[in-house]
C-alpha atoms as a PDB file:
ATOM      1  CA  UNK A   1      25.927  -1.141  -3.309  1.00  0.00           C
ATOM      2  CA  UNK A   2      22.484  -1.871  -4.444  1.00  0.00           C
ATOM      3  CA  UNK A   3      18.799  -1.312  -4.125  1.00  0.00           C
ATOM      4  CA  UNK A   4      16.138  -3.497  -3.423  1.00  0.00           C
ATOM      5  CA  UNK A   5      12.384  -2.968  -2.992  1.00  0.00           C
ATOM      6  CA  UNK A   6       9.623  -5.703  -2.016  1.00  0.00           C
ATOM      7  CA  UNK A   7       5.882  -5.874  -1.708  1.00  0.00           C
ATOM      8  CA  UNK A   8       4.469  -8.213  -0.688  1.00  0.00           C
ATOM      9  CA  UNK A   9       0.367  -9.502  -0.859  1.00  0.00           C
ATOM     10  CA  UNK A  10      -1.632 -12.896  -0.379  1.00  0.00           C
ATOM     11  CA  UNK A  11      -5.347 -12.877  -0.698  1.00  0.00           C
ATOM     12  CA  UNK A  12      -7.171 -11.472   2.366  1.00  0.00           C
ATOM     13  CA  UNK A  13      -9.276 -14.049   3.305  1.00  0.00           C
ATOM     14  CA  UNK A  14      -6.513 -16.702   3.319  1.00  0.00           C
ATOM     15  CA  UNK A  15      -4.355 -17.016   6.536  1.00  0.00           C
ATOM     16  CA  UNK A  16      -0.726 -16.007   5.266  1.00  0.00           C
ATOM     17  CA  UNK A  17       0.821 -19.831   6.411  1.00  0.00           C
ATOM     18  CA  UNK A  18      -1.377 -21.814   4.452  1.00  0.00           C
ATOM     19  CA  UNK A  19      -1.911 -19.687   1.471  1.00  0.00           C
ATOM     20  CA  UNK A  20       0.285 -18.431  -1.659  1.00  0.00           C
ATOM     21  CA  UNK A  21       2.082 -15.082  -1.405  1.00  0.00           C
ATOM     22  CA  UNK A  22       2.957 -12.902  -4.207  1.00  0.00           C
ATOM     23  CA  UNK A  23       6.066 -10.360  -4.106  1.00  0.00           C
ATOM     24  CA  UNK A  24       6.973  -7.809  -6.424  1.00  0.00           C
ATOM     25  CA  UNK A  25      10.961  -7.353  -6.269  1.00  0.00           C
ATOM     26  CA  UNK A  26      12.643  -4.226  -7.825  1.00  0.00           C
ATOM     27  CA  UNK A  27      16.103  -4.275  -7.413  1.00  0.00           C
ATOM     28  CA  UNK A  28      18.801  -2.086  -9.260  1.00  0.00           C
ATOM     29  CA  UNK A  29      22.851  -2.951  -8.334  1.00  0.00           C
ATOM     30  CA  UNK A  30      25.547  -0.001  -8.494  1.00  0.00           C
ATOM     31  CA  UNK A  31      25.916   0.275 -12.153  1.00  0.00           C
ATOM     32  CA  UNK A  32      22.601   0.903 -12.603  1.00  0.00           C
ATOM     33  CA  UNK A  33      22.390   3.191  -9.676  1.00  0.00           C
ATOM     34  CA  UNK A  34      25.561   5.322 -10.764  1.00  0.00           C
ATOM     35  CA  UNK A  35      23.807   5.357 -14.501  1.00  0.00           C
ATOM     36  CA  UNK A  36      20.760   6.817 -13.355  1.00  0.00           C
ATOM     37  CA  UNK A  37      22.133   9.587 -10.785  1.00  0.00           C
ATOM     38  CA  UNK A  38      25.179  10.637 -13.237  1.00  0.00           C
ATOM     39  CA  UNK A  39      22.690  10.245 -16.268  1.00  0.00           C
ATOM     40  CA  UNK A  40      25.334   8.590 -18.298  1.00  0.00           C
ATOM     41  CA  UNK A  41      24.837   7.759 -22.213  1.00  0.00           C
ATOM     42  CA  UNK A  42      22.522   4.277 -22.917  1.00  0.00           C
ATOM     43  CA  UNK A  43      24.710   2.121 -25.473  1.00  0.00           C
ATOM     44  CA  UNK A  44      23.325  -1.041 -26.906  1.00  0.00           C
ATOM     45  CA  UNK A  45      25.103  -3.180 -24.740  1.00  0.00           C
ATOM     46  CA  UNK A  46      24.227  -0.884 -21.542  1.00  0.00           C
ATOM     47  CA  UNK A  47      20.912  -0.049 -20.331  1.00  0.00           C
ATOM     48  CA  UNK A  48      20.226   1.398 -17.295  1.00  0.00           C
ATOM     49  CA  UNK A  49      16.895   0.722 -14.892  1.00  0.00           C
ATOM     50  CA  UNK A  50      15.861  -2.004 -12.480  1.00  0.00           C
ATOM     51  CA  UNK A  51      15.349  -5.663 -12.558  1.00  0.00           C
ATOM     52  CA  UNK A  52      11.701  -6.689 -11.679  1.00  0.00           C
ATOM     53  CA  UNK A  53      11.143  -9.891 -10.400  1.00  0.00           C
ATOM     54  CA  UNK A  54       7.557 -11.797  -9.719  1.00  0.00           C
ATOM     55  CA  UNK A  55       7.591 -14.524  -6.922  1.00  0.00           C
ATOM     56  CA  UNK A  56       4.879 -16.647  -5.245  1.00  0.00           C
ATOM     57  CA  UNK A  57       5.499 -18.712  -2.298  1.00  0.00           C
ATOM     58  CA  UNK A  58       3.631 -21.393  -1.192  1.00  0.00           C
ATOM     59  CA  UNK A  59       4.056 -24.868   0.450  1.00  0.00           C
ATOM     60  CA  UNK A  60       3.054 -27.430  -1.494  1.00  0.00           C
ATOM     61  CA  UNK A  61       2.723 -31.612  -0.933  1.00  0.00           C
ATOM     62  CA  UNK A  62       2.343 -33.423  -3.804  1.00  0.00           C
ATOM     63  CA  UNK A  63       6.047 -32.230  -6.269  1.00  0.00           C
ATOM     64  CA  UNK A  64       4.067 -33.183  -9.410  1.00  0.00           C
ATOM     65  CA  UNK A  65       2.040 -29.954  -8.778  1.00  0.00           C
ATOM     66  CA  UNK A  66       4.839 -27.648  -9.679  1.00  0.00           C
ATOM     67  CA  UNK A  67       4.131 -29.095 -13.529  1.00  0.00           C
ATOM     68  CA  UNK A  68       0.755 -27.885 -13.172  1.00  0.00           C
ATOM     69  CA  UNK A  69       1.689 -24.569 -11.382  1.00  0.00           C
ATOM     70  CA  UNK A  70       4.187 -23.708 -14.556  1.00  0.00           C
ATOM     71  CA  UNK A  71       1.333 -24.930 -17.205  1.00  0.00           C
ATOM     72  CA  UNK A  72      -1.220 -22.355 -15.109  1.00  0.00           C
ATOM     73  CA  UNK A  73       1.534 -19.616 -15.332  1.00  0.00           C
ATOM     74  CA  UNK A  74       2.265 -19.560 -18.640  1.00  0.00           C
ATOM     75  CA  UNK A  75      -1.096 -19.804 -20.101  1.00  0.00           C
ATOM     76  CA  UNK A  76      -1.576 -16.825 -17.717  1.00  0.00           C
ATOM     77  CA  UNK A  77       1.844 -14.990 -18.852  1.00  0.00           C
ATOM     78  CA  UNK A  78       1.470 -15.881 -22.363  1.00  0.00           C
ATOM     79  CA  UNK A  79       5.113 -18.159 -22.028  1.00  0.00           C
ATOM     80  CA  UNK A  80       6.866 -14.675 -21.508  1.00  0.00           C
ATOM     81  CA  UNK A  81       8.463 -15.003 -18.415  1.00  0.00           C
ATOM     82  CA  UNK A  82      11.394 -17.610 -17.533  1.00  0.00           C
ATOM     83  CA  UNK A  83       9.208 -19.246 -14.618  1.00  0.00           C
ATOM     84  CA  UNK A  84      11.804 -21.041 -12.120  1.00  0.00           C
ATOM     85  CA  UNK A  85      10.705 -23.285  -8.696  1.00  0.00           C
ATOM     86  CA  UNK A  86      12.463 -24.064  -5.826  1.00  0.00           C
ATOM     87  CA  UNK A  87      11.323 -26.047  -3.208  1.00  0.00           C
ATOM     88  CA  UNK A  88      12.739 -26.224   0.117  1.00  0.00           C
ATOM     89  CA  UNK A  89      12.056 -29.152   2.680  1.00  0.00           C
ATOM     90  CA  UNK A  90      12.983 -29.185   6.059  1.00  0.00           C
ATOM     91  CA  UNK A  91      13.662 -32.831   7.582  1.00  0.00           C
ATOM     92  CA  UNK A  92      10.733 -33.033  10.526  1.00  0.00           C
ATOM     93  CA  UNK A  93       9.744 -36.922  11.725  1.00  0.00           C
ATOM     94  CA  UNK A  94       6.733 -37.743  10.307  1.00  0.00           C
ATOM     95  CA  UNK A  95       3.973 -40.086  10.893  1.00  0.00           C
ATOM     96  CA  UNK A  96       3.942 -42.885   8.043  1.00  0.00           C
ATOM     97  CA  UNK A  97       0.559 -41.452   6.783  1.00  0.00           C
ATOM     98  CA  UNK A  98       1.531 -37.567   6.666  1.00  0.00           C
ATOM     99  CA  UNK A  99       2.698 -36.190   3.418  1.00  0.00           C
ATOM    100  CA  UNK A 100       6.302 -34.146   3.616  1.00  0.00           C
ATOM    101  CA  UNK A 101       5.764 -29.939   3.096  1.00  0.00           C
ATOM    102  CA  UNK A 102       7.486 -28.335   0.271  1.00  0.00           C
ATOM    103  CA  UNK A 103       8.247 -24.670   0.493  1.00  0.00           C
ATOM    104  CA  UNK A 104       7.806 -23.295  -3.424  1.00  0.00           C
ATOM    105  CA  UNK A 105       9.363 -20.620  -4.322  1.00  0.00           C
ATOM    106  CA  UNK A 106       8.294 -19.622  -8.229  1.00  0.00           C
ATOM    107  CA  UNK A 107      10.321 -16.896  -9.204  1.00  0.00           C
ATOM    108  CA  UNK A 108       8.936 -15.011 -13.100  1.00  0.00           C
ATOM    109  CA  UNK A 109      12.141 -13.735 -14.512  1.00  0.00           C
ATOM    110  CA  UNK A 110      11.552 -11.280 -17.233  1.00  0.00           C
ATOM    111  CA  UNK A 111      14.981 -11.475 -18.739  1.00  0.00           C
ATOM    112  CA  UNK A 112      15.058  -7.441 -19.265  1.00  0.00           C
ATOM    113  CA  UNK A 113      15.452  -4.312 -17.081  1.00  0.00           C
ATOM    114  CA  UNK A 114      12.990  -1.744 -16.903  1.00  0.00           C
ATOM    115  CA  UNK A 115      12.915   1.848 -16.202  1.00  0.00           C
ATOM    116  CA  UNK A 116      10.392   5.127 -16.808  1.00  0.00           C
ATOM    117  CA  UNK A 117       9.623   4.121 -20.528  1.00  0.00           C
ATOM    118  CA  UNK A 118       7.895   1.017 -18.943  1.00  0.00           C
ATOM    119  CA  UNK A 119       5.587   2.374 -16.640  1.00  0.00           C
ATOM    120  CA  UNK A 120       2.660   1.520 -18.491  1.00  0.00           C
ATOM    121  CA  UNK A 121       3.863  -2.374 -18.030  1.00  0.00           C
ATOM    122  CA  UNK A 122       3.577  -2.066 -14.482  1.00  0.00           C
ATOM    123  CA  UNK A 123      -0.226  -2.289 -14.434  1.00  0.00           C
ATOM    124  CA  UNK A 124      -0.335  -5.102 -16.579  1.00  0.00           C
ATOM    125  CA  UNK A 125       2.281  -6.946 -14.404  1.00  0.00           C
ATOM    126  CA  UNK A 126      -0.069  -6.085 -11.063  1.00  0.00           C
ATOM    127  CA  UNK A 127      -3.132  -7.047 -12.947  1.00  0.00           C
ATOM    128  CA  UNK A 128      -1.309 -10.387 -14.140  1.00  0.00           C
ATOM    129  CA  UNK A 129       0.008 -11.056 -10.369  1.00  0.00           C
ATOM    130  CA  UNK A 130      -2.699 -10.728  -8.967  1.00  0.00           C
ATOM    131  CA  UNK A 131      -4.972 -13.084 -11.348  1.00  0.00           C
ATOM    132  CA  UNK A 132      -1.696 -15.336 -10.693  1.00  0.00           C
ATOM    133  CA  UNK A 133      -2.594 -15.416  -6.979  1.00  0.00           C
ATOM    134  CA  UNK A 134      -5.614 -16.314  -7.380  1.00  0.00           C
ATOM    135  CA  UNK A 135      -5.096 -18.969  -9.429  1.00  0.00           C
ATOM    136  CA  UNK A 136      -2.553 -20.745  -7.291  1.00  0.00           C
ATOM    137  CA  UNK A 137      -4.712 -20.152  -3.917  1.00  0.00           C
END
């Protein structure tokens, strides 16, 4: 058993296939779950709250862009996030002269779980998402 919550937001003036999207992904699994409804004793090597994960999608052409889309992030994030890509291609014939589209999925992992004692983050993570967005449109 688990939770997961996603929201999702591009920028309005861009038409959601051709520009980036951001999600914000809360999830909590059972343990955490179970911790939080039985309030069960915090050890060192158990804390109890939700992952939060930052991910922008966005179909790229040109791979060597993903080096520039990590450099942007960080400067952005201040290197505190593990920033991962993925990019997903799906075989279509081509004409000689058209470039292939790559699906990118950057996921910002920050390596920690989070719960009410972090609520102030939360704005700084929207405010930093959302300058992220723009940055990558």
């Amino acid at each position: 058993m688990s939770r997961t919550y996603t929201i999702g937001f591009s920028e309005r003036h861009k038409k959601a296939e051709k520009g980036t999207t951001a999600l914000l992904i809360l999830s909590a699994d059972a343990a955490d779950l179970v911790g939080e409804i039985l309030e069960l004793p915090e050890s060192e090597g158990r804390k109890f709250g939700c992952t939060l994960r930052v991910q922008f999608v966005m179909e790229i052409t040109d791979i060597a862009r993903c080096r520039r889309i990590e450099e942007e992030l960080n400067a952005i994030w201040s290197h505190r996030p593990l920033i991962m890509q993925e990019l997903a291609f799906r075989y279509e014939p081509l004409e000689l002269d058209e470039p292939a589209l790559y699906r990118n999925t950057v996921t910002l992992d920050f390596g920690r779980k989070i719960n009410e004692d972090n609520i102030g983050d939360i704005y700084n993570i929207v405010e930093h998402t959302v300058h992220s967005l723009r940055r990558l449109d």
